[in-house]
Protein backbone atom coordinates (compact mmCIF):
# COMPACT_ATOMS: atom_id res chain seq x y z
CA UNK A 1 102.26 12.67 12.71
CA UNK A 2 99.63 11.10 14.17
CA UNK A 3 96.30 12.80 15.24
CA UNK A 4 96.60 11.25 18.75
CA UNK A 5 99.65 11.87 20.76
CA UNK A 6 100.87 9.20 23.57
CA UNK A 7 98.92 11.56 25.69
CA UNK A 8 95.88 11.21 24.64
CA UNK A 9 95.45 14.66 23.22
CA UNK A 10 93.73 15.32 19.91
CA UNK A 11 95.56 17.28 17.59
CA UNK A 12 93.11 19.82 16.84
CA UNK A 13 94.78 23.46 16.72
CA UNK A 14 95.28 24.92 13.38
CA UNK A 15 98.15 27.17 12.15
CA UNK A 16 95.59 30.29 12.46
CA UNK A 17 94.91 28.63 15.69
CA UNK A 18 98.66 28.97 17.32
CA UNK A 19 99.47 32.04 15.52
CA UNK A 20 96.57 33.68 17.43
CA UNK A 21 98.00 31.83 20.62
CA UNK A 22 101.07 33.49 20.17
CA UNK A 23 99.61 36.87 19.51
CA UNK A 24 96.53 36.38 22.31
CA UNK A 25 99.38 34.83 25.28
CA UNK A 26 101.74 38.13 24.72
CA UNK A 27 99.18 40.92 24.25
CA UNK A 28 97.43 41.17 27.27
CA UNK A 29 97.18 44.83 29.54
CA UNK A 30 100.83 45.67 29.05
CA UNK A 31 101.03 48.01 26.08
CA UNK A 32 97.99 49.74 27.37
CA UNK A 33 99.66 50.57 30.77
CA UNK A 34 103.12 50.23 31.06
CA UNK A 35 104.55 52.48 27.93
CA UNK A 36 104.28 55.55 30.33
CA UNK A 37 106.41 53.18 33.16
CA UNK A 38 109.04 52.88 30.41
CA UNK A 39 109.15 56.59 29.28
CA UNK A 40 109.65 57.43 32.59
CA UNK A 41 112.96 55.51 32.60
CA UNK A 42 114.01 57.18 29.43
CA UNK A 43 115.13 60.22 28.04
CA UNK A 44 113.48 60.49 24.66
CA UNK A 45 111.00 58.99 22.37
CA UNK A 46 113.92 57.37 20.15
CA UNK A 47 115.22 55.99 23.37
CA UNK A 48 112.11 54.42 24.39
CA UNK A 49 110.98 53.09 21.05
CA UNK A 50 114.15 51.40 21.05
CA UNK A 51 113.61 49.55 24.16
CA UNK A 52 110.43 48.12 22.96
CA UNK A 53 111.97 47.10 19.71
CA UNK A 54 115.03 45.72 21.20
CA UNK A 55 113.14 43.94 24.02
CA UNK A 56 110.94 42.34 21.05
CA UNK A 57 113.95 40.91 19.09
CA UNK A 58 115.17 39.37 22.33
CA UNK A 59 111.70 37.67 22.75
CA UNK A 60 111.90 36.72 18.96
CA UNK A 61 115.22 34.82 19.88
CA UNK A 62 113.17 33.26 22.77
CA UNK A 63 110.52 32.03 20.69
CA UNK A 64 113.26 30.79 17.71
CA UNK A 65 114.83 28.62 20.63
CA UNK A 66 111.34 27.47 21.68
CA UNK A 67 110.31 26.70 18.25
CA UNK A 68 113.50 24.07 17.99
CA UNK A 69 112.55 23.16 21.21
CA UNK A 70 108.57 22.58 20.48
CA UNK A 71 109.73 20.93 16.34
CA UNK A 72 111.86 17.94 18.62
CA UNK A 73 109.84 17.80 21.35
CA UNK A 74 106.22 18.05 19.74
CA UNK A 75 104.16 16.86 23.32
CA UNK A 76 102.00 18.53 25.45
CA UNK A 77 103.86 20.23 28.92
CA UNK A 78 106.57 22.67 27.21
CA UNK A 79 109.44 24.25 29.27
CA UNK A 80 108.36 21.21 31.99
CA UNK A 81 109.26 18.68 30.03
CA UNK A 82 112.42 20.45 28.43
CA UNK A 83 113.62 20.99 32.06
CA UNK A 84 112.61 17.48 33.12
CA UNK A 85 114.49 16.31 30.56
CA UNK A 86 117.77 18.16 30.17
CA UNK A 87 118.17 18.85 34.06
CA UNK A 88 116.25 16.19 35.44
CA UNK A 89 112.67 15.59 37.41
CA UNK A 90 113.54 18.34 39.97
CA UNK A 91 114.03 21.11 37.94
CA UNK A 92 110.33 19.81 35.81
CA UNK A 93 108.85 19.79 39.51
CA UNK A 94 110.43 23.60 40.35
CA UNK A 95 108.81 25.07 37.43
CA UNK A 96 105.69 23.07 37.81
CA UNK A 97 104.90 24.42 41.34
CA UNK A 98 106.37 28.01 40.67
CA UNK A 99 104.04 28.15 37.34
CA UNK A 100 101.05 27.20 39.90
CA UNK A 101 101.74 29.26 42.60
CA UNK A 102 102.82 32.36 40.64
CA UNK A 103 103.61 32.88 37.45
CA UNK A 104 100.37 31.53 35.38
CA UNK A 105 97.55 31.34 38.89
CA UNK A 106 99.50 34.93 39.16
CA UNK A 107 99.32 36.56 35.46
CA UNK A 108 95.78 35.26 35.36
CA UNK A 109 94.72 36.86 38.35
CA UNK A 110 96.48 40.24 38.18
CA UNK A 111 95.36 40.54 34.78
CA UNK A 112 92.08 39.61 35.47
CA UNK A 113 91.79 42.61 38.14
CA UNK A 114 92.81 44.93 35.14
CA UNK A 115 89.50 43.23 33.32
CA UNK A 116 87.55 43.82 36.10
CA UNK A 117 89.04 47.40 36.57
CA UNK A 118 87.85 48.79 33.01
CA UNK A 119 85.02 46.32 33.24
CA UNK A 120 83.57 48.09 36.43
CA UNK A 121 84.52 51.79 35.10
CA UNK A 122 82.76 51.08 31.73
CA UNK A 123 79.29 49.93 33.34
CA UNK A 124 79.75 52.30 36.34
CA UNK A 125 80.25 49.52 39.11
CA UNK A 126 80.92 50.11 42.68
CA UNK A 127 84.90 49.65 43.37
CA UNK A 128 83.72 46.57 45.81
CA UNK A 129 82.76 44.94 42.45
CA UNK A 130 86.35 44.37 40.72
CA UNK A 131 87.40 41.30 42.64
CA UNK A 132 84.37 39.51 42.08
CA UNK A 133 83.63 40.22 38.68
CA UNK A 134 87.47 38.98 38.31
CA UNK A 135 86.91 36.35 39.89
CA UNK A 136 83.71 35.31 37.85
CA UNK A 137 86.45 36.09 34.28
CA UNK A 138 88.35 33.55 35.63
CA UNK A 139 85.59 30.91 35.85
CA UNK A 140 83.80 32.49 32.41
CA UNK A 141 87.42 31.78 30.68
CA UNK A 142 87.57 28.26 32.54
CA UNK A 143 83.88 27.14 31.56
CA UNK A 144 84.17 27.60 27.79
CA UNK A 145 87.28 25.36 27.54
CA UNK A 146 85.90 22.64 30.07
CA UNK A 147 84.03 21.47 26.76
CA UNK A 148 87.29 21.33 24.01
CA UNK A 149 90.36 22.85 22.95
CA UNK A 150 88.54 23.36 19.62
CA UNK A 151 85.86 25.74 21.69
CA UNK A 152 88.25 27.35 23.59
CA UNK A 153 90.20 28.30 20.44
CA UNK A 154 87.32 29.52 18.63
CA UNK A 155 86.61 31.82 21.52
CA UNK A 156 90.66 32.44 21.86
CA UNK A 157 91.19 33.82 17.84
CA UNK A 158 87.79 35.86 18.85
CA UNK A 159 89.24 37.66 21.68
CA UNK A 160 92.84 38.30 20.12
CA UNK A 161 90.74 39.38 16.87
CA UNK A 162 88.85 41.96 18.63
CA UNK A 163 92.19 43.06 20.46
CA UNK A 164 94.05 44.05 17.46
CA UNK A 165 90.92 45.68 15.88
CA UNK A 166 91.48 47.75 19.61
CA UNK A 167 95.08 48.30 18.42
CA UNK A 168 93.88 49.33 14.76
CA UNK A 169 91.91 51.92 16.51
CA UNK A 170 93.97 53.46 18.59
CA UNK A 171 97.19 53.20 15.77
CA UNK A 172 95.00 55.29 13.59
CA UNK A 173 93.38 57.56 15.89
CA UNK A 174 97.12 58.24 17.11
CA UNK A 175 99.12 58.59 13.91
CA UNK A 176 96.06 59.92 11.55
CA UNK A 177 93.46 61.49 13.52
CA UNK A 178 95.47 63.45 16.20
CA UNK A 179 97.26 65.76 13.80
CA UNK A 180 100.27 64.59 15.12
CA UNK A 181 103.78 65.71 14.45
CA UNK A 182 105.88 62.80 13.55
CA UNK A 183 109.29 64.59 14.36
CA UNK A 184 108.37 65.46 18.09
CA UNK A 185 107.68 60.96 18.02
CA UNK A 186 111.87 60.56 17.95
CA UNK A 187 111.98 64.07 20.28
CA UNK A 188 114.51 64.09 23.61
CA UNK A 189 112.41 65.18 27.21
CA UNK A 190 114.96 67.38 28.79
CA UNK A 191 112.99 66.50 32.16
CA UNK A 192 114.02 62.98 32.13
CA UNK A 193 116.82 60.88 32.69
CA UNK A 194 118.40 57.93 31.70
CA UNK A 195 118.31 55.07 33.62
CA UNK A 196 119.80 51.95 32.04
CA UNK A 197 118.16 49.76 29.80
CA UNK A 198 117.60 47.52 32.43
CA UNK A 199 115.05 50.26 34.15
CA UNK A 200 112.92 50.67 31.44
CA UNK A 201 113.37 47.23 30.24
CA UNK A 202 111.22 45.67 32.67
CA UNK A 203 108.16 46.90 32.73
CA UNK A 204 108.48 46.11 28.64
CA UNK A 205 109.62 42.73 29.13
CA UNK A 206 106.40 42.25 30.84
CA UNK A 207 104.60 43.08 27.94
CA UNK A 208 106.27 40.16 25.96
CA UNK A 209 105.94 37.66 28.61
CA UNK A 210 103.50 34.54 27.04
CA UNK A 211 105.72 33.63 23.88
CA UNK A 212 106.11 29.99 25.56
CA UNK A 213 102.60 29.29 26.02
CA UNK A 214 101.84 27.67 22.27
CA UNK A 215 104.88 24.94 23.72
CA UNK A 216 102.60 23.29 26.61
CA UNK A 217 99.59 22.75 23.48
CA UNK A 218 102.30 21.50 21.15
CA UNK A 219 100.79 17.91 21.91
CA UNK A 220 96.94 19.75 20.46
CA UNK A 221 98.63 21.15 17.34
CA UNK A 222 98.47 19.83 13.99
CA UNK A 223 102.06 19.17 12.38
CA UNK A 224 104.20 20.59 15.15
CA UNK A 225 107.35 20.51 13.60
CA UNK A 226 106.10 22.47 10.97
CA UNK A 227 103.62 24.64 12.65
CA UNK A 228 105.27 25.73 15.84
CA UNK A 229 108.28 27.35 14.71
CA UNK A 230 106.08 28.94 11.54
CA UNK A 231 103.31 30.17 14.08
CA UNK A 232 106.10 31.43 16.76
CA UNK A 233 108.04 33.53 14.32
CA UNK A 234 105.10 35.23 12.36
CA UNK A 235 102.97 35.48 15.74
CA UNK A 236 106.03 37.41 17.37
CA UNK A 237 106.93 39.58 14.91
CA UNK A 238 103.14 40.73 14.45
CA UNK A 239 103.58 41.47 18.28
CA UNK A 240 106.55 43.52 17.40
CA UNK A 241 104.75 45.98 15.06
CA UNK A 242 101.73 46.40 17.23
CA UNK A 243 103.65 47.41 20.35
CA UNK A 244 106.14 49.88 17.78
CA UNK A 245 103.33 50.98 16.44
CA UNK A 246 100.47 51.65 19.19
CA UNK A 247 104.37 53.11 20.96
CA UNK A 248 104.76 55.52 18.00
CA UNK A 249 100.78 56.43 18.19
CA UNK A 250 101.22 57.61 22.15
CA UNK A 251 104.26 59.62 21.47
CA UNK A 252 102.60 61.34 18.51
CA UNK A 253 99.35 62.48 20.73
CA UNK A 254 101.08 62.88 24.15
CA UNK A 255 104.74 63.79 23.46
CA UNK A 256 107.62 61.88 25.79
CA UNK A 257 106.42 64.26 28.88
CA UNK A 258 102.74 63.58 28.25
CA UNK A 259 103.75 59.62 27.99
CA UNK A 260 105.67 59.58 31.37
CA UNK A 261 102.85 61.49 33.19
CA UNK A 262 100.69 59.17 32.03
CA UNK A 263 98.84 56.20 33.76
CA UNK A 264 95.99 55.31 31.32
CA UNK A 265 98.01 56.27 27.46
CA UNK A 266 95.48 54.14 25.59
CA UNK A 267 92.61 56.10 27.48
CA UNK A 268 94.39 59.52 27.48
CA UNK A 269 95.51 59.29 23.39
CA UNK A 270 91.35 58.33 22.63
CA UNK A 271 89.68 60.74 25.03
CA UNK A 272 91.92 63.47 23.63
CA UNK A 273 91.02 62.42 19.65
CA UNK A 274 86.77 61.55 20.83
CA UNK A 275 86.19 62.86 24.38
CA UNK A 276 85.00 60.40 27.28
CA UNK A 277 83.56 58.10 24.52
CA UNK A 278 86.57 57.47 23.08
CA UNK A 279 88.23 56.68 26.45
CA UNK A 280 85.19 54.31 27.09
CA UNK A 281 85.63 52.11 23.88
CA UNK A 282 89.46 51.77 24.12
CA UNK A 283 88.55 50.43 28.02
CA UNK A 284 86.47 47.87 26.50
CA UNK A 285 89.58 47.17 24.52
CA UNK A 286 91.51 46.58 27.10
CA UNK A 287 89.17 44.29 28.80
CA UNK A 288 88.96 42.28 26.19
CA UNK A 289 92.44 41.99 25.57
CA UNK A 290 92.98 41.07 29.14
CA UNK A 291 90.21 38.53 29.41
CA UNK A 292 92.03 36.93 25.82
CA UNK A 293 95.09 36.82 27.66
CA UNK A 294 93.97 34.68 31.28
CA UNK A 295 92.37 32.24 29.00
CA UNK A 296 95.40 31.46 26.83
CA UNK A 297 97.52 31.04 30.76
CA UNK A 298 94.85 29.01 32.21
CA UNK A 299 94.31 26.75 28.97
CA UNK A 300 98.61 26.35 29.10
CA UNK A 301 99.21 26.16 32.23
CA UNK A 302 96.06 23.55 32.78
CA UNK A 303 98.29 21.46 30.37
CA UNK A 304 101.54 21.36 32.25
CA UNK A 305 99.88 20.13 35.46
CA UNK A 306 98.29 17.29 33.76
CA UNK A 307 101.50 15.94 31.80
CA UNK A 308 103.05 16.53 35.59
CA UNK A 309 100.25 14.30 36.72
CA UNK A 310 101.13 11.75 34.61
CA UNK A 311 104.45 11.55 35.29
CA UNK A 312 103.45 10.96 38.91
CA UNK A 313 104.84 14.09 39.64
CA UNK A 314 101.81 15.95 41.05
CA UNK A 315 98.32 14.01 41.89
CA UNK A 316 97.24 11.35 39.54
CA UNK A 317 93.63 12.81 39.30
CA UNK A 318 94.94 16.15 37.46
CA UNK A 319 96.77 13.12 34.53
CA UNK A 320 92.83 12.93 33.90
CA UNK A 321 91.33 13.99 30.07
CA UNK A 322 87.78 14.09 29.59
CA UNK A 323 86.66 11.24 27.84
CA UNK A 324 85.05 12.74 24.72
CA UNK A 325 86.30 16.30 24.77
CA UNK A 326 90.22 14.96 25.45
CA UNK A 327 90.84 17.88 27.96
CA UNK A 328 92.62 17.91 31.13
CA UNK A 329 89.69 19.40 32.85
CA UNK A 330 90.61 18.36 36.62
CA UNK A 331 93.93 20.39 35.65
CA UNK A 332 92.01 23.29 34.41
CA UNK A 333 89.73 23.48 37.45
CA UNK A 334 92.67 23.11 40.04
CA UNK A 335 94.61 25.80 38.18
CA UNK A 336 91.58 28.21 37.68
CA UNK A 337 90.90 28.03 41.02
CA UNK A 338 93.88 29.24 42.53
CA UNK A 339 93.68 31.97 40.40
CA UNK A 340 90.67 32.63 41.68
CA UNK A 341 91.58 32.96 45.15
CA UNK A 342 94.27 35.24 44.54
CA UNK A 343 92.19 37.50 42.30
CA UNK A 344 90.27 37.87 45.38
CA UNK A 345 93.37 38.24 48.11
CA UNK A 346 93.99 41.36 46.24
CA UNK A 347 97.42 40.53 46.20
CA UNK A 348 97.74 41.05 42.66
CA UNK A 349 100.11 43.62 42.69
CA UNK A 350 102.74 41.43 44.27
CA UNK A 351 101.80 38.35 42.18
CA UNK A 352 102.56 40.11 38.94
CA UNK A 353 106.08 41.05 40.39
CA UNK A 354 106.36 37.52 41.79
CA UNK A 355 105.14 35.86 37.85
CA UNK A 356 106.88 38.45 36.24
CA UNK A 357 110.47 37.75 37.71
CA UNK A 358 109.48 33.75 37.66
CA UNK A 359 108.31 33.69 34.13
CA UNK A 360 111.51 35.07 32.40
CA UNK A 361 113.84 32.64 34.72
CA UNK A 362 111.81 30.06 33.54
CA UNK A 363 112.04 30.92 29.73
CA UNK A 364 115.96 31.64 30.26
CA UNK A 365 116.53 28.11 31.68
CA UNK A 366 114.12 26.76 29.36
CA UNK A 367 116.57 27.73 26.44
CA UNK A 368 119.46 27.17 28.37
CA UNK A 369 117.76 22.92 27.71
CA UNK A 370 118.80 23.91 24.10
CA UNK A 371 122.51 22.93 24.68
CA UNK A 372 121.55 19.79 26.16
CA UNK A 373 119.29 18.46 23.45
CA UNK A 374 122.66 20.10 20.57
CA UNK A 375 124.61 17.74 22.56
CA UNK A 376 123.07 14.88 23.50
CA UNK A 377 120.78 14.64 20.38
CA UNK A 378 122.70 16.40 17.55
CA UNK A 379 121.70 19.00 15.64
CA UNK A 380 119.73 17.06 13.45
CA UNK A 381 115.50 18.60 13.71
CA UNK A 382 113.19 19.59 11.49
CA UNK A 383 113.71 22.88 12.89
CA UNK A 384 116.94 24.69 13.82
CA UNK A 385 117.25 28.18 15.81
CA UNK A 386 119.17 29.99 12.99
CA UNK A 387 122.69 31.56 14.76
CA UNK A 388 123.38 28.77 16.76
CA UNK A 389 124.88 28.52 19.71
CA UNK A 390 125.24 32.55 19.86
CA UNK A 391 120.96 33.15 19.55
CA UNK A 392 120.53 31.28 22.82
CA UNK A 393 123.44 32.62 24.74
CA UNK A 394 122.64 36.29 23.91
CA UNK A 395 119.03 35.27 25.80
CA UNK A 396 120.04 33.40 28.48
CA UNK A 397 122.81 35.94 28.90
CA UNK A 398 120.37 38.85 28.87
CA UNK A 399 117.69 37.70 30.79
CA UNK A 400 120.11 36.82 32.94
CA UNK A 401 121.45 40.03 33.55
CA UNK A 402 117.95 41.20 33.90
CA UNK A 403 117.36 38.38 36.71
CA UNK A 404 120.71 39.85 38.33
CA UNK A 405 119.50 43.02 38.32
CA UNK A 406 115.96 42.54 39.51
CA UNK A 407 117.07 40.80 42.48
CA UNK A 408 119.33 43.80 42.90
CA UNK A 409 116.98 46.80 42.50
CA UNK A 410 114.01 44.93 44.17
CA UNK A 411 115.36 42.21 46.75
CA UNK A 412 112.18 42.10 48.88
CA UNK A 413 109.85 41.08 45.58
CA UNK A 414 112.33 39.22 44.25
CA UNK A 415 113.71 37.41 47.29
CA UNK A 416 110.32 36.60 47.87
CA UNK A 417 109.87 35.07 44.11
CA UNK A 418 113.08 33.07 44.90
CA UNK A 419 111.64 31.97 48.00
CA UNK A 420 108.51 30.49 46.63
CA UNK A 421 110.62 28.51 44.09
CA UNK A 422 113.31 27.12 47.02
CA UNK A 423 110.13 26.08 48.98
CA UNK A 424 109.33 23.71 46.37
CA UNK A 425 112.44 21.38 46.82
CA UNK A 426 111.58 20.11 50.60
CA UNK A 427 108.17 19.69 48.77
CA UNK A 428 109.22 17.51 46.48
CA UNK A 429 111.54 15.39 48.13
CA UNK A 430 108.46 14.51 50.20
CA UNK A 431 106.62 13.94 47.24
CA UNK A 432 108.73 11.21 46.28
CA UNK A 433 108.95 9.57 49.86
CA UNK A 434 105.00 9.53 50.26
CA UNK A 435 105.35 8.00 46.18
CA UNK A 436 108.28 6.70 45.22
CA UNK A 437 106.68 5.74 41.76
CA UNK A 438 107.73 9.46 40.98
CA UNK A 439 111.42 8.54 40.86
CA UNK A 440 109.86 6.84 37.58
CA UNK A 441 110.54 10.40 36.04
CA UNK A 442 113.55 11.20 36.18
């Protein structure tokens, strides 16, 4: 494989490099905050253990498909140019304005709110300080990688290296320090209820959202065909442990009850084993785990635009690399900067109900391309999604259901998500009309 793509791009990235993509893209402020969502919605520790674990195989079958996916097409632009591809420029436009509207400009900024939340508590800021200083994370995260992939890597395995020694922390505090019993982990809550998988499924699924994110660098990544799929399926099942485990840890301090009642577990498990200083270093934890994760979105998402640029697609100007640092920095800066004005709308509450419910549509039709590639290309590749074709149906089917049932439990939010996505089609019909040199892409 050569070290230059078409593109332009310079393969640079490392196996340790996309590994810690994987791992820095899914862990982000969702297994610090949204375990106690999810015990609410079930009725015992068993039950809610399970739902992580099952909800992390499902996003393991997700990332097998993507690693076929990435191994024949080894380019820069991921579930765009899989969608371009198997269903035409349309559906590559779709999820090219969705990703930029919502579901990366979204994640970045809701998460970078959470940053600025712990941020502000842990220096004893004024609440009037969080949307700036998430605003200035956004441009922090979009400076460094302005000057190289390489850079922005470096800094990347930093932040999802100090983020697990955050999860070592609070694993050990939890199971070892606590004097936990590990029967009353599995224990029933007579208090609660169960709702359906789906019900506690989602605000767990949001936790493992990010497992396609490696795909839009695969043109930056030495020997795709051989790294992706290796770096997708040991990144996601180190994501697997850490969310069973850091799960088992909040069950063993706080019980099922003391889970559900709980807003800040990650806080509540290290201020009960150290006091207020506990709770203090776990927040700076979490804010470095969230400002890891809006760098990996901005850095992938900076990448789809471009390859959209150059397929004349989106403006020509975002096609642009930097001449000596080969990064698609006019891309980065549009992207970051949208993100930046919804960190400060405030919206972000919305927008991470808007990304969340955009994101897994877009991975379920982005393995749904799987068939098309089986049966238009064969099943020849250097890699193969083992279980083939019933892996990929069980996750479109699933996230499917979960789509279904979104729209059904939460019509405004999701209607709304839908909406934004529809809008894009009058959009890009007169995209085409004002430059018909985009009909060059389909």
């Amino acid at each position: 494989m050569s070290d230059t793509p078409a593109s332009g791009y310079v393969r640079r990235l490392s196996s340790w490099d996309a590994a810690m993509i994987v791992v820095g893209g899914i862990i982000g402020g969702g297994i610090f905050l949204n375990p106690g969502i999810a015990a609410q919605r079930t009725e015992s520790g068993l039950a809610l253990l399970l739902v992580w674990v099952g909800a992390g195989v499902l996003t393991l079958i997700g990332a097998l498909c993507y690693a076929e996916l990435g191994a024949r097409r080894p380019h820069a632009g991921g579930s765009y140019v899989y969608l371009r591809e198997a269903f035409g420029s349309l559906a590559g436009f779709l999820f090219g304005w969705t990703m930029l509207l919502v579901i990366y400009s979204g994640s970045a900024a809701a998460v970078a709110t959470i940053f600025a939340s712990y941020a502000s508590g842990v220096f004893g800021l004024p609440p009037g300080t969080v949307k700036p200083l998430a605003a200035g994370a956004l441009v922090f995260v979009a400076g460094i990688n302005l000057f190289g992939l390489k850079l922005g890597a470096q800094v990347q395995n930093l932040f999802t290296l100090l983020k697990l020694l955050a999860v070592a922390v609070l694993v050990v505090c939890g199971l070892f320090l606590a004097g936990a019993n590990g029967a009353g982990v599995l224990a029933a809550d007579p208090a609660r209820g169960n709702v359906g998988f789906i019900g506690a499924a989602l605000p767990v699924l949001f936790a493992y959202s990010g497992f396609t994110y490696l795909n839009n660098l695969a043109g930056e990544v030495r020997e795709p065909q051989r790294t992706l799929p290796r770096s997708l399926f040991m990144g996601m099942l180190l994501v697997i442990a850490v969310y069973a485990l850091v799960n088992v840890a909040y069950l063993a301090v706080l019980g099922h009850a003391g889970l559900a009642a709980s807003t800040t577990p990650a806080a509540d498990v290290m201020n009960r084993v150290f006091g207020p200083i506990g709770a203090k270093l776990i927040a700076i934890g979490i804010a470095i785990s969230t400002l890891g994760f809006c760098n990996i979105t901005l850095v992938a998402g900076a990448r789809v635009l471009q390859v959209m640029g150059e397929d004349g697609l989106f403006f020509r100007s975002v096609a642009k690399l930097h001449p000596q640092h080969r990064t698609p920095n006019v891309a980065l800066l549009l992207l970051s900067g949208w993100a930046v004005l919804l960190a400060l709308s405030g919206s972000y509450g919305q927008l991470l109900d808007y990304a969340t419910f955009g994101d897994w549509l877009a991975c379920a039709l982005g393995v749904a391309t799987l068939f098309w590639y089986r049966r238009t290309q064969g099943a020849e590749a250097s890699f193969r999604v083992p279980g083939y074709p019933l892996l990929p149906l069980i996750f479109v089917g699933v996230v499917g259901w979960v789509v279904i049932e979104t729209m059904r439990s939460n019509p405004v939010n999701a209607g709304i998500g839908v909406l934004i996505m529809l809008a894009g089609i009058p959009v890009y019909y007169i995209w085409r009309r004002l430059f018909p040199l985009a009909a060059s892409a389909d």
